[in-house]
N, C-alpha and C. Protein backbone atom coordinates (compact mmCIF):
# COMPACT_ATOMS: atom_id res chain seq x y z
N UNK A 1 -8.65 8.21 -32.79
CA UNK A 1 -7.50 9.09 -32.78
C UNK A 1 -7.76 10.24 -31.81
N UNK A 2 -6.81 10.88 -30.84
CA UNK A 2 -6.85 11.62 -30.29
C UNK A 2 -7.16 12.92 -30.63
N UNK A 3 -7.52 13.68 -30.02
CA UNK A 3 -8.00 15.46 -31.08
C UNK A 3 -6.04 15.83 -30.39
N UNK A 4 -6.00 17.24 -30.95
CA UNK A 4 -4.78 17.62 -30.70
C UNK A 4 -5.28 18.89 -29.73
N UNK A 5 -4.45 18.74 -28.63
CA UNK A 5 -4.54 19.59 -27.14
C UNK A 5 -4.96 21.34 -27.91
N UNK A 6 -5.76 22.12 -27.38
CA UNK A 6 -5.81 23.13 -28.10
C UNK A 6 -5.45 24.71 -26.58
N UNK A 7 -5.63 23.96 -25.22
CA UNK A 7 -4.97 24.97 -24.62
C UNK A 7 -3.68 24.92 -24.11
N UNK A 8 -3.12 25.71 -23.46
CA UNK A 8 -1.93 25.42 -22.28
C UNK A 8 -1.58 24.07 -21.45
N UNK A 9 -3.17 24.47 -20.54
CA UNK A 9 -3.05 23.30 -19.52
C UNK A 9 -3.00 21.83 -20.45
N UNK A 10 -4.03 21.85 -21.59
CA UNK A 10 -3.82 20.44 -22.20
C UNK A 10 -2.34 19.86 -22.78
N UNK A 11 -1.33 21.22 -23.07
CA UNK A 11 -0.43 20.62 -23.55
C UNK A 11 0.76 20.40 -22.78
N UNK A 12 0.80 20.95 -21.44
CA UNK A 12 1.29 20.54 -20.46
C UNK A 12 1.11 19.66 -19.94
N UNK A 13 -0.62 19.04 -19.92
CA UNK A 13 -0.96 18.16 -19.54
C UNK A 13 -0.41 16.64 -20.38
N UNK A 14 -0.13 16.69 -21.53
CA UNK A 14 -0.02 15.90 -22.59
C UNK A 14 1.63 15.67 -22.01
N UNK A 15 2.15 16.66 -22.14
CA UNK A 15 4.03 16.63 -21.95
C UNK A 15 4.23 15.81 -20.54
N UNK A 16 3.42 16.23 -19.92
CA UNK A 16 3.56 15.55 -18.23
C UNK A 16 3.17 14.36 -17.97
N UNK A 17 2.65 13.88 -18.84
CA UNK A 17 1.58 12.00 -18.84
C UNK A 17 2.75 11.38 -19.83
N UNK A 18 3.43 11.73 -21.16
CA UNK A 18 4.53 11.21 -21.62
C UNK A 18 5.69 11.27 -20.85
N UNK A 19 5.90 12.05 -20.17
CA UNK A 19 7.28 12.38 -19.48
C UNK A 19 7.14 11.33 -18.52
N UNK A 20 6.14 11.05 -17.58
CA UNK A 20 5.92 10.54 -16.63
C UNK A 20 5.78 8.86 -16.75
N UNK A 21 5.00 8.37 -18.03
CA UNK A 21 5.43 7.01 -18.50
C UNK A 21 7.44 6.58 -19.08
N UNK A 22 7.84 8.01 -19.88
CA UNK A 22 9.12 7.56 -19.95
C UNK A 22 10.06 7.39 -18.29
N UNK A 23 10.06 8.36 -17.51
CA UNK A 23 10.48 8.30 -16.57
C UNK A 23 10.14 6.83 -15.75
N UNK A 24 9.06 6.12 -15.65
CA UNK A 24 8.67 5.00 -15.12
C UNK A 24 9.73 3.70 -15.63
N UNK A 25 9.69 3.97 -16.81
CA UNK A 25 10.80 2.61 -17.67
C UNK A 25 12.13 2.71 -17.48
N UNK A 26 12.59 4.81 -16.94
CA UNK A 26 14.14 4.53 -17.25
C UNK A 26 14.83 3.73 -15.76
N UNK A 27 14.15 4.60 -14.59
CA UNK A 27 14.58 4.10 -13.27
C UNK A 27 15.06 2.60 -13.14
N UNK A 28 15.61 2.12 -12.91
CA UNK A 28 16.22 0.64 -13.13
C UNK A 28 15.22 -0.27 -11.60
N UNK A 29 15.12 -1.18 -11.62
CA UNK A 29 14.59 -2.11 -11.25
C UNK A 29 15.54 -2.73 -9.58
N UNK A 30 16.36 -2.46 -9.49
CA UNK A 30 17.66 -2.92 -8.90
C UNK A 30 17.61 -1.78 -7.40
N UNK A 31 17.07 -0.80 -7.60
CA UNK A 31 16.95 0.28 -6.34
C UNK A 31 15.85 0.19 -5.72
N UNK A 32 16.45 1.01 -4.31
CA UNK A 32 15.61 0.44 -3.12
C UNK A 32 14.23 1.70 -3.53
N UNK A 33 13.15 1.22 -3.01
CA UNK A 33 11.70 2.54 -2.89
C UNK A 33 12.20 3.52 -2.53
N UNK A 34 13.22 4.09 -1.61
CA UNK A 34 13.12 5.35 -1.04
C UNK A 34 13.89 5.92 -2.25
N UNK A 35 15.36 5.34 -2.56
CA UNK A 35 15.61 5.86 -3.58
C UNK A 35 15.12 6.14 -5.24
N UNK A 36 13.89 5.19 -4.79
CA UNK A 36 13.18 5.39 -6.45
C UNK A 36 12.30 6.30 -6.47
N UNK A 37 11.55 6.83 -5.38
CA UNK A 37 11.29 8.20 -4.50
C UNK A 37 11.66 9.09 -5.10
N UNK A 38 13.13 8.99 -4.45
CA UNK A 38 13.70 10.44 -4.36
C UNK A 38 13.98 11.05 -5.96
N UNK A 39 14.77 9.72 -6.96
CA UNK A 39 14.73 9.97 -8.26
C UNK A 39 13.59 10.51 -8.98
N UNK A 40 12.29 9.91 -8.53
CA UNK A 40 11.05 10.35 -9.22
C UNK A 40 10.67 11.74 -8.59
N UNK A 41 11.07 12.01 -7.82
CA UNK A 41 10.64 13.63 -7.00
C UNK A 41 11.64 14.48 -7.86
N UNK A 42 12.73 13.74 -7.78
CA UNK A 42 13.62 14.98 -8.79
C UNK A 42 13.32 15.18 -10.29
N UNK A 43 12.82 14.04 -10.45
CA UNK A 43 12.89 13.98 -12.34
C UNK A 43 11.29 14.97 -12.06
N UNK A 44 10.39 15.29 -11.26
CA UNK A 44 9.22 15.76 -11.52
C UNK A 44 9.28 17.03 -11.21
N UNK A 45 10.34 17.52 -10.34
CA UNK A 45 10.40 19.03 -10.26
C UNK A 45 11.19 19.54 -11.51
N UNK A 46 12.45 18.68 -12.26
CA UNK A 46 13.02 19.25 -13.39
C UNK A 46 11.71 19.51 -14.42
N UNK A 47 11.16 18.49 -14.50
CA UNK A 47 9.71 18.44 -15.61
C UNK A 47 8.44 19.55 -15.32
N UNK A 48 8.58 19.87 -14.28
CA UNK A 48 7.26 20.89 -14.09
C UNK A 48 7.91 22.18 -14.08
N UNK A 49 9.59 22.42 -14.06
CA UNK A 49 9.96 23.53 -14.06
C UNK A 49 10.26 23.72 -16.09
N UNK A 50 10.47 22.30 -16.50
CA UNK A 50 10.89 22.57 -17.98
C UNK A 50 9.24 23.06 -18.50
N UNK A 51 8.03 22.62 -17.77
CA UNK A 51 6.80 23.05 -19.05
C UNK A 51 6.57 24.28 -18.12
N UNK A 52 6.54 25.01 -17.02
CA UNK A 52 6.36 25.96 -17.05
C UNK A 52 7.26 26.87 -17.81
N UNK A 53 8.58 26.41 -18.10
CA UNK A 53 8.88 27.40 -18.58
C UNK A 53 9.03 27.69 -20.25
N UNK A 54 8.12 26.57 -20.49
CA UNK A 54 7.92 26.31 -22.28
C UNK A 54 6.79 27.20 -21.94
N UNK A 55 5.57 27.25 -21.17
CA UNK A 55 4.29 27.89 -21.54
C UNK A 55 4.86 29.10 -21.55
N UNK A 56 5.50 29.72 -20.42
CA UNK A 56 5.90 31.29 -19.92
C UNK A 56 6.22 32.05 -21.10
N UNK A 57 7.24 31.03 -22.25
CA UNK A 57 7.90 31.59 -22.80
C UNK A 57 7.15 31.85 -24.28
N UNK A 58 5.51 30.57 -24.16
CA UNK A 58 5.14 30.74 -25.50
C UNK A 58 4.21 32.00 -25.04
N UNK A 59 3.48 32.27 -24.12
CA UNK A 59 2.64 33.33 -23.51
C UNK A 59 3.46 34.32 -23.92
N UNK A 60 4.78 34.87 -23.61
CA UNK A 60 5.23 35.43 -24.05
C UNK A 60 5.46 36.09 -25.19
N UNK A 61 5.66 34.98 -26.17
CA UNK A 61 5.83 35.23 -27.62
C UNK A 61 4.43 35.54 -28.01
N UNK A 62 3.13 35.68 -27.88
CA UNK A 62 2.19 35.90 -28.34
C UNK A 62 1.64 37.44 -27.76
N UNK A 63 2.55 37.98 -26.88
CA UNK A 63 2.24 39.28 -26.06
C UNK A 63 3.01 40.51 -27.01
């Protein structure tokens, strides 16, 4: 069994390795590489802007 993430980076790290296997399954099969590219570049800037701004906000709450 896994231990449970105990800093920041681990639980960002954790959110970003799930996000990144779901994102792999949703993209459909049927599109060309560049466009499966471009989808995966976008789905990874929405995702690194959603956990920075989960950490910002828990850093926050503990200040």
């Amino acid at each position: 069994m896994a231990s449970s993430p105990t800093t920041k980076l681990e639980v960002a790290k954790e959110i970003t390795l799930k996000a990144l296997e779901k994102m792999q399954t949703n993209f459909g099969s049927d599109i060309s590489a560049e466009e499966y590219n471009s989808q995966y570049a976008a789905e990874i800037n929405k995702l690194f802007k959603s956990i920075y701004k989960a950490v910002y906000e828990a850093d926050k709450g503990l200040n």
